[in-house]
Protein backbone atom coordinates (compact mmCIF):
# COMPACT_ATOMS: atom_id res chain seq x y z
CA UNK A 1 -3.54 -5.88 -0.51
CA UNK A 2 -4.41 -8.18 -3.63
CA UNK A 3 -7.23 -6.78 -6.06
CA UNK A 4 -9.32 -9.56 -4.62
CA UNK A 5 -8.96 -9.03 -0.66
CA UNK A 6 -10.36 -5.11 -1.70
CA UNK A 7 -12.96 -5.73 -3.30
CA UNK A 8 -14.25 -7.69 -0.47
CA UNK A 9 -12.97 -5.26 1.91
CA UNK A 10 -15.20 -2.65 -0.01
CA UNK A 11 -18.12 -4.73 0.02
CA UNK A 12 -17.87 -5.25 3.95
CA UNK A 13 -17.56 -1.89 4.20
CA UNK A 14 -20.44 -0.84 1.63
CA UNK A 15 -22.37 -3.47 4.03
CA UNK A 16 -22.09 -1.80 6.98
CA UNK A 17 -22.56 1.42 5.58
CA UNK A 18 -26.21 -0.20 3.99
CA UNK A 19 -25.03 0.88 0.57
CA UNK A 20 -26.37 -1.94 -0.78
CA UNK A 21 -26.33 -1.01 -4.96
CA UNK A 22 -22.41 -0.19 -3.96
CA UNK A 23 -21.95 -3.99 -2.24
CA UNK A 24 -23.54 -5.33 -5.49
CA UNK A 25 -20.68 -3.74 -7.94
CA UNK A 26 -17.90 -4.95 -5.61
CA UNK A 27 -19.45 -8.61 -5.37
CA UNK A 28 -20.50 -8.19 -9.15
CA UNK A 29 -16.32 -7.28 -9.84
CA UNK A 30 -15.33 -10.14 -7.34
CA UNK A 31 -17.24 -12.72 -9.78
CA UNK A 32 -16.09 -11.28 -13.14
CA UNK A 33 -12.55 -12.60 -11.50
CA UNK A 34 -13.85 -16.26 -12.16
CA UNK A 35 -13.03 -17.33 -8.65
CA UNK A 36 -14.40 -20.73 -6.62
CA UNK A 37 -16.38 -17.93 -3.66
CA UNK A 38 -15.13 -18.60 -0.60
CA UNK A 39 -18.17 -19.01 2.35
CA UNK A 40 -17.48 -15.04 3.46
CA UNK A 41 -17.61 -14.18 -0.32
CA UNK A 42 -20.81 -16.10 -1.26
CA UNK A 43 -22.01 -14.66 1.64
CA UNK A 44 -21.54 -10.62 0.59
CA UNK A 45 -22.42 -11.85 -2.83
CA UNK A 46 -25.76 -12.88 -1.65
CA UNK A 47 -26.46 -10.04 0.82
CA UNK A 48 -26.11 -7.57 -1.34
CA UNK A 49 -28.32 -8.47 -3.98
CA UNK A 50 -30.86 -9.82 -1.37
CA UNK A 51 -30.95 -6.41 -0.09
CA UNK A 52 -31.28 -4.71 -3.43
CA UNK A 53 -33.74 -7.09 -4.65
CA UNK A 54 -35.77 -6.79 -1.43
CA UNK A 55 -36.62 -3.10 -1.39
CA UNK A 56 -38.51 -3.82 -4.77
CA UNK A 57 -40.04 -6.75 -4.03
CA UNK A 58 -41.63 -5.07 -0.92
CA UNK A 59 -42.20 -1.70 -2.96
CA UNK A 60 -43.74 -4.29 -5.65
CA UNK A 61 -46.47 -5.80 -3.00
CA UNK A 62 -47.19 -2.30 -1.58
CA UNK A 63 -48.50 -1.21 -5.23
CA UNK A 64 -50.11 -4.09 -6.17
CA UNK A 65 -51.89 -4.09 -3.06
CA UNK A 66 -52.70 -0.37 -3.48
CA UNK A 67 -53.94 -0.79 -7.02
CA UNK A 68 -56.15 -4.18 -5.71
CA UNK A 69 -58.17 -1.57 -3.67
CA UNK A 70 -58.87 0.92 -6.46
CA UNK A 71 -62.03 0.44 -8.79
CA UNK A 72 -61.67 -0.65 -12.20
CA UNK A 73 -61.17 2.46 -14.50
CA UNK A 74 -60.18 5.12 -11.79
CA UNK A 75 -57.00 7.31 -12.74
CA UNK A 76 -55.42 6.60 -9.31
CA UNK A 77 -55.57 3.06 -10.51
CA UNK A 78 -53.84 3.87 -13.97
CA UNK A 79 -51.12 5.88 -12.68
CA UNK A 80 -50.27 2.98 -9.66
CA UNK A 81 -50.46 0.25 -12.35
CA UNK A 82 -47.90 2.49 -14.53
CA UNK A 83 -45.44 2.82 -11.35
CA UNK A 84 -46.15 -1.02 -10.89
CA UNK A 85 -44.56 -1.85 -14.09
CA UNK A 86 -41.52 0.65 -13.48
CA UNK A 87 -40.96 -1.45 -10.05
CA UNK A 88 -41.77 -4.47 -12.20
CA UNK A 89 -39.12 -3.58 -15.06
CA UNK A 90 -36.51 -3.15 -12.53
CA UNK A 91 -37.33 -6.35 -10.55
CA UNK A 92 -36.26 -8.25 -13.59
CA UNK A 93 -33.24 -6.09 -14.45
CA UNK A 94 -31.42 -7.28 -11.04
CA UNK A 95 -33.09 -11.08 -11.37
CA UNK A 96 -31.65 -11.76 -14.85
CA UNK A 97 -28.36 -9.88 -14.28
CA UNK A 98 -27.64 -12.11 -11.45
CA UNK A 99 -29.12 -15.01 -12.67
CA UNK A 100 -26.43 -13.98 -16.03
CA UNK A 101 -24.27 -13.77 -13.30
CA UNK A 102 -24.26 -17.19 -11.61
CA UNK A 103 -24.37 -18.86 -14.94
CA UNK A 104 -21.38 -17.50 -16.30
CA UNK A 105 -18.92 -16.73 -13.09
CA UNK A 106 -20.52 -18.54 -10.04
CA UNK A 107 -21.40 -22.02 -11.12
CA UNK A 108 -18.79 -22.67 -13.74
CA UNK A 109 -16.14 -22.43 -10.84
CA UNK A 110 -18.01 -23.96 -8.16
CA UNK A 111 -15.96 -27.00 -6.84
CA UNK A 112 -17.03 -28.06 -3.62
CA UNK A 113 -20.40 -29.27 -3.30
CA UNK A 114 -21.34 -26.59 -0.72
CA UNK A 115 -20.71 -23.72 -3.42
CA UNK A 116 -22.71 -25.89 -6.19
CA UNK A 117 -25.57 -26.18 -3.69
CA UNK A 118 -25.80 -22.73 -2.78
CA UNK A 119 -24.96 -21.02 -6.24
CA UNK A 120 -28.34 -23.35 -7.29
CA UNK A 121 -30.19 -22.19 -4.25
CA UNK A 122 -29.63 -18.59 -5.60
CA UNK A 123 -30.57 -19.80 -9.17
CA UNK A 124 -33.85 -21.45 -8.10
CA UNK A 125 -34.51 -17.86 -5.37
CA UNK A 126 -34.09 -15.72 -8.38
CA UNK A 127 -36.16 -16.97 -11.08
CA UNK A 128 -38.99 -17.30 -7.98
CA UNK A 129 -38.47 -13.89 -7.72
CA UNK A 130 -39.15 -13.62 -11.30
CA UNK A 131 -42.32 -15.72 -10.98
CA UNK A 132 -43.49 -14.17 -8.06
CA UNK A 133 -45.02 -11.13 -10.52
CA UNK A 134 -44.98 -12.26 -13.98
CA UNK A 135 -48.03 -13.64 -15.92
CA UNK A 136 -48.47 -15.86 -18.60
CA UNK A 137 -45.77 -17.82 -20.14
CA UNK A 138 -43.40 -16.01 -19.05
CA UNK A 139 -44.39 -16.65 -15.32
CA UNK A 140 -44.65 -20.68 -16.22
CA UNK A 141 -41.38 -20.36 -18.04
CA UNK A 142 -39.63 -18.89 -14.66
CA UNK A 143 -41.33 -20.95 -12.17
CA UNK A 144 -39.76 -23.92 -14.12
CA UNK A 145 -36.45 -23.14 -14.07
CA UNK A 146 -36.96 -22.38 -10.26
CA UNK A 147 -38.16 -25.82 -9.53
CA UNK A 148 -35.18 -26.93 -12.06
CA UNK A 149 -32.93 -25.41 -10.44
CA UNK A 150 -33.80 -26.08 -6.65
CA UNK A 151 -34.07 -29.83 -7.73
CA UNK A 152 -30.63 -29.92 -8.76
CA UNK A 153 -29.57 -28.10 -5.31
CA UNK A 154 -32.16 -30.84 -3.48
CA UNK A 155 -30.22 -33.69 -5.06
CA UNK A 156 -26.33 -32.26 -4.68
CA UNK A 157 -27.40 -31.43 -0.94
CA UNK A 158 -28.30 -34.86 -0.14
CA UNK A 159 -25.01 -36.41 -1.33
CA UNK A 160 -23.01 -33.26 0.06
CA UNK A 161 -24.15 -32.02 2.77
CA UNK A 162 -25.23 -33.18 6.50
CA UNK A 163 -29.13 -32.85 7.02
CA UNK A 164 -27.93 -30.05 9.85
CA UNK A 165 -25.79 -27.87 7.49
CA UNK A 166 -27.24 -24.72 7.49
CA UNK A 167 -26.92 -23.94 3.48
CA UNK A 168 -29.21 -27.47 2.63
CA UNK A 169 -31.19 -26.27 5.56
CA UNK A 170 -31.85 -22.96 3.34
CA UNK A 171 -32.44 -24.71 0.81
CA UNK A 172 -35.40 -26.82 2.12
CA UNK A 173 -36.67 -23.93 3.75
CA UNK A 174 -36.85 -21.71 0.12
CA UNK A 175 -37.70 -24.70 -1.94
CA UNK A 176 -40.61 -25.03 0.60
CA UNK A 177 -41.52 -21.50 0.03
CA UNK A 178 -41.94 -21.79 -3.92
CA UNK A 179 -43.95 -24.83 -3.79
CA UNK A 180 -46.71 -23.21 -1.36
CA UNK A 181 -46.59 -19.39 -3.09
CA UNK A 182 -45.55 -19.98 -6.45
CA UNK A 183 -47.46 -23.60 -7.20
CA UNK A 184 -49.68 -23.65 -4.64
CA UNK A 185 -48.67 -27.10 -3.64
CA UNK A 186 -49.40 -26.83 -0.01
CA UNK A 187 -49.01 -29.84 1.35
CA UNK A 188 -45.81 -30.32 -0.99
CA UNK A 189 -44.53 -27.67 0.70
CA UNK A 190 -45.16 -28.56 4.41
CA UNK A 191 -43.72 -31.81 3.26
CA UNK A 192 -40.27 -30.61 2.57
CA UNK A 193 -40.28 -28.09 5.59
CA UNK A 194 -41.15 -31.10 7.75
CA UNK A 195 -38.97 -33.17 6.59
CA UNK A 196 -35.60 -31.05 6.56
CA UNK A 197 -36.46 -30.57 9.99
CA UNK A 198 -36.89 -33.62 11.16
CA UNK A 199 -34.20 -34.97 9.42
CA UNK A 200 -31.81 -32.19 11.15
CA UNK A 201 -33.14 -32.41 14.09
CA UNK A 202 -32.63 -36.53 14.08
CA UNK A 203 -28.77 -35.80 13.53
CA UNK A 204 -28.47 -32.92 16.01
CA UNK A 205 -29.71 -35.34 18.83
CA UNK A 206 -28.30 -38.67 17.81
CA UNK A 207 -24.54 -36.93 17.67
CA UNK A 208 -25.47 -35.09 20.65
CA UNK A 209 -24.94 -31.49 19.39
CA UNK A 210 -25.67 -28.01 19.32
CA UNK A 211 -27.08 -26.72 16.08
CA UNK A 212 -24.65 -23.83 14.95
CA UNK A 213 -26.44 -20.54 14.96
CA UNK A 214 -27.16 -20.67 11.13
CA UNK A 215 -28.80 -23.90 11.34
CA UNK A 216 -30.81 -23.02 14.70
CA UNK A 217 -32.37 -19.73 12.64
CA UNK A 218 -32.98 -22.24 9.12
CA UNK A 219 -34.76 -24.58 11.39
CA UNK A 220 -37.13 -21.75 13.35
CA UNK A 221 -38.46 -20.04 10.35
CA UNK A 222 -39.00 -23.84 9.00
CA UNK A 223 -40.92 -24.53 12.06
CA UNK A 224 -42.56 -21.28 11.94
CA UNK A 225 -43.49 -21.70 8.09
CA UNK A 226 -44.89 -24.96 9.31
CA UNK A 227 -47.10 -23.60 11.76
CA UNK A 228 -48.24 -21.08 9.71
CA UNK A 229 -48.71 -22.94 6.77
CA UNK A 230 -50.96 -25.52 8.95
CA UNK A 231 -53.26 -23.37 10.33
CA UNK A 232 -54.06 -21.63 6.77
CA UNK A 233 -54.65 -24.86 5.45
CA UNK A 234 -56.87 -25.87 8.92
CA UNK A 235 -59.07 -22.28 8.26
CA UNK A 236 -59.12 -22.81 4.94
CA UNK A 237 -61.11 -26.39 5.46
CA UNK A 238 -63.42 -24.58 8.12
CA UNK A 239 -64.37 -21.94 5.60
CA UNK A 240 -65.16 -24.06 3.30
């Protein structure tokens, strides 16, 4: 078997073993080879730093949450806020490695307008990441290269890929996501999950289709983000 087809042999099997730091140094090996990702690869590529990215991110709202509850002062509260930054300091490790990553490897060889859509996605998830618990500039600093880089994505997608396609579809529904938790731009936000949805939905019926399974799960968590995001916005009217 070719040094390629192992590597991603490895990673499938690091995947179903949930060794998720060992899929990560396969897919990281796989892009050092400079190659245009085919959709399985991009797929393990993405998985396996979603995973390792995810642990922290949820072990990042636990403490923040924790330390949120503790008064001003207290040495409970010291000792979270140092573990905070540890979880913090590693959050950033993984988001600029793979950000180094895409820049370099991913991008660079991306030649079909699906890759270049998706390899921006990632871009524009990863510096949200960042933004999600930075402060100052550099928070502003990452939350514009998210919107920079989801932009890009927004306008390849249009020109690329079908309204239905389950990778613009992702896209809408994470580009959604950073306007209403990382600007605040709430009705931005239901704007772009309403219209992605619509818009699929419009080309599903007119060709007289099933939505793939990919696309059918994109277009329920848009719906469900919709939902959701509509009757915050409702209570938060009433409440006021």
């Amino acid at each position: 078997m070719e040094e390629r087809g192992k590597v991603v042999c490895m990673a499938k099997l690091a995947e179903q073993a949930e060794r998720y730091d060992d899929m990560v140094n396969f897919m990281k090996k796989l892009a050092r080879m400079d190659v245009d990702m085919s959709a399985e690869e991009r797929h393990l590529f993405s998985v396996g730093f979603k995973n390792t990215i995810g642990a922290r991110r949820a072990s990042w709202r636990i403490l923040s949450s924790l330390e949120q509850k503790v008064a001003v002062g207290e040495q409970a509260g010291q000792m979270i806020s140092v573990y905070r930054t540890k979880v913090e300091d590693e959050l950033r490790m993984v988001c600029n490695e793979i950000l180094s990553i895409i820049a370099i490897h991913c991008l660079p060889l991306a030649n079909a307008g699906e890759n270049v859509v998706f390899f921006h996605k990632m871009k524009g998830d990863y510096y949200r990441y960042l933004a999600e618990f930075s402060t100052g500039a550099e928070k502003k600093s990452a939350a514009d290269q998210s919107l920079m880089a989801y932009q890009h994505a927004m306008v390849v997608a249009s020109t690329e890929l079908s309204p239905a396609h389950p990778v613009r579809l992702g896209l809408a529904l994470n580009f959604s996501v950073f306007f209403y938790e990382i600007m605040n731009f709430h009705q931005r936000a239901c704007q772009v999950a309403k219209q992605a949805f619509d818009e699929a939905t419009t080309e599903i019926n007119s060709a007289g289709m099933d939505g793939n399974n990919d696309s059918t799960l994109m277009m329920q968590l848009l719906n469900d983000n919709l939902a959701l995001w509509k009757s915050e916005l409702t209570e938060g009217k009433a409440i006021k």
